[in-house]
Protein backbone atom coordinates (compact mmCIF):
# COMPACT_ATOMS: atom_id res chain seq x y z
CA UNK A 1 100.04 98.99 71.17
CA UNK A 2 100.31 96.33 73.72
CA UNK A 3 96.41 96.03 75.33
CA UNK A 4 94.11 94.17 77.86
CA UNK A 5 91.05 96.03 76.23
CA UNK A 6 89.14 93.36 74.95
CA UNK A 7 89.74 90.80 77.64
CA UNK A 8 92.58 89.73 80.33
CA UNK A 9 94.84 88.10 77.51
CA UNK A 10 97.57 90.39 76.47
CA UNK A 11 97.90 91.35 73.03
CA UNK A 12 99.43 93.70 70.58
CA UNK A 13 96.71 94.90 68.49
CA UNK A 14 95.34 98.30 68.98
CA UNK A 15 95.89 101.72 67.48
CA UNK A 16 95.46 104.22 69.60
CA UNK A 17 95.81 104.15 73.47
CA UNK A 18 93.69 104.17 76.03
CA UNK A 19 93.98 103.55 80.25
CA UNK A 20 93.90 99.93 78.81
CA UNK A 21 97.29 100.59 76.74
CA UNK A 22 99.00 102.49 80.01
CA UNK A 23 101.09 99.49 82.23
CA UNK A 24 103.62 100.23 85.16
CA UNK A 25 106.38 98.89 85.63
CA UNK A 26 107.23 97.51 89.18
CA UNK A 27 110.48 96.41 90.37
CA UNK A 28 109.68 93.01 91.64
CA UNK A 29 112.74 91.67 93.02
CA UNK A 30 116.35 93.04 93.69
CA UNK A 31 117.88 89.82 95.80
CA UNK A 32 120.69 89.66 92.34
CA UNK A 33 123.87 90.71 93.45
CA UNK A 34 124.05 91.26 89.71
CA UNK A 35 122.27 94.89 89.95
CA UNK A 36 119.60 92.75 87.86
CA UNK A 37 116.53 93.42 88.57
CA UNK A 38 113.19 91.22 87.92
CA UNK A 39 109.88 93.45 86.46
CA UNK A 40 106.35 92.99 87.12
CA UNK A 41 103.81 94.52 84.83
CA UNK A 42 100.70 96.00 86.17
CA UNK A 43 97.94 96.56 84.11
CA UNK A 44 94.76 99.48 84.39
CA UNK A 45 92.60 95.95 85.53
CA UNK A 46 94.97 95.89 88.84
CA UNK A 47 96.25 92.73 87.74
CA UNK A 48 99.94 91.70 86.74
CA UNK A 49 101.25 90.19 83.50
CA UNK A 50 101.53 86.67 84.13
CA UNK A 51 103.09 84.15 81.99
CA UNK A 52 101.28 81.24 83.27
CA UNK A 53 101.20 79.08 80.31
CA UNK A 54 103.14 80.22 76.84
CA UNK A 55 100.97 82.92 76.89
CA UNK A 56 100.90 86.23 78.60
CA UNK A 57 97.40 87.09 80.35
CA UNK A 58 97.10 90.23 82.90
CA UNK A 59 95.38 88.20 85.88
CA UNK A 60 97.64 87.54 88.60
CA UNK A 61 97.21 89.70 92.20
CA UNK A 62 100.62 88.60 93.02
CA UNK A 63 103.79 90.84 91.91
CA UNK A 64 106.50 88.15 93.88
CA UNK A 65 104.90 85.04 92.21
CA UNK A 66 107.82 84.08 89.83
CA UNK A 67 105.43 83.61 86.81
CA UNK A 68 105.06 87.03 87.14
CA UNK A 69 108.26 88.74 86.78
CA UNK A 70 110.07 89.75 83.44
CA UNK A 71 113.62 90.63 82.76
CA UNK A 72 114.17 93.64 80.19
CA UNK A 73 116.77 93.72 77.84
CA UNK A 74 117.84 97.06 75.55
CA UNK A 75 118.23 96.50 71.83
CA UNK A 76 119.08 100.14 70.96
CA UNK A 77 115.83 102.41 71.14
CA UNK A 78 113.52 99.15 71.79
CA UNK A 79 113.10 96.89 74.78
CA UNK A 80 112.46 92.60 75.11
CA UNK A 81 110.96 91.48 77.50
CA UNK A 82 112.00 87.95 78.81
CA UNK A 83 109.55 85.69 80.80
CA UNK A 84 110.20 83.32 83.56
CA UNK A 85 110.50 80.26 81.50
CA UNK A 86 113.64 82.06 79.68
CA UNK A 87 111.87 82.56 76.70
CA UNK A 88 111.20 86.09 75.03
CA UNK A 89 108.12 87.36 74.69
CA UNK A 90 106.99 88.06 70.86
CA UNK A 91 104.29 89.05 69.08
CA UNK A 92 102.33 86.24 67.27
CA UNK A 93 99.94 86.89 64.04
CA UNK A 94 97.05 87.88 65.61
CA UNK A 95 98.46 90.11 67.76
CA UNK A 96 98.70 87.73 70.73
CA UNK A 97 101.71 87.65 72.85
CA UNK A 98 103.74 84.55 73.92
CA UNK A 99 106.63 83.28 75.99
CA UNK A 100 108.02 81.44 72.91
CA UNK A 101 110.69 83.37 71.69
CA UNK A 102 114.22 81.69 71.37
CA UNK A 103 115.98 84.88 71.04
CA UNK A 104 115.56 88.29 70.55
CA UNK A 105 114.32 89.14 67.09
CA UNK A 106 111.61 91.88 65.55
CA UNK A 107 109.01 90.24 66.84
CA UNK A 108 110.62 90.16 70.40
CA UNK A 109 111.14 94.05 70.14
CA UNK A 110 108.73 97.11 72.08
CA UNK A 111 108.92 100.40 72.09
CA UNK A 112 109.60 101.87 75.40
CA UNK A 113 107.37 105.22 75.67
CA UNK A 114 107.38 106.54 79.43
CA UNK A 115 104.22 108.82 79.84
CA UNK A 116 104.41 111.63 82.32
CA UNK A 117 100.90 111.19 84.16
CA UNK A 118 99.57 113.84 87.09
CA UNK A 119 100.29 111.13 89.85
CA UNK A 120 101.78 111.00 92.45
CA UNK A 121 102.83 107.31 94.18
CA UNK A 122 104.63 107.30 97.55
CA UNK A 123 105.62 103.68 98.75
């Protein structure tokens, strides 16, 4: 599972889930005419997946900072994500994830699992 337990640096190393495990997913921006629409990520911290550098760190406050915003693509039953610098967003060896991806391969590919939680959130 995909994690900000042990620090703000997102990674892909835990086994069971936790609050820490549990993001939501924010529409960001909807100015395409294409019907595409740009995702933040906001993590149980209160912070948004960022993609600062190469790697992808929950820390910014700021859902409409570019940096910030992923594109998700279907592959079947699994999801990429896509970062700001046009690169996909993969897994590395020890469990860290990066903007580095050229394309979408295994290591590019989630699970999507959409958790009905007791909450309600009017905007």
């Amino acid at each position: 599972y995909a994690s900000i337990r042990s620090s703000q640096e997102v990674k892909a190393n835990q086994t069971s889930v936790t609050d820490a495990e549990v993001f939501q997913l924010e529409a960001a921006d909807r100015t395409d005419r294409s019907g595409k629409v740009k995702w933040a990520i906001h993590a149980s911290n209160k912070k948004y997946w960022n993609c600062e550098s190469s790697n992808v760190v929950a820390d910014s406050t700021d859902p409409s900072n570019p940096k910030s915003q992923f594109d998700i693509e279907w592959h079947k039953q699994n999801i990429a994500l896509v970062a700001s610098n046009g690169k996909y967003v993969v897994r590395k060896a020890n469990g860290q994830l990066a903007a580095t991806g050229v394309e979408a391969t295994e290591d590019a590919f989630f699970v999507f699992e959409m958790i009905n939680r007791p909450i309600l959130v009017l905007r």
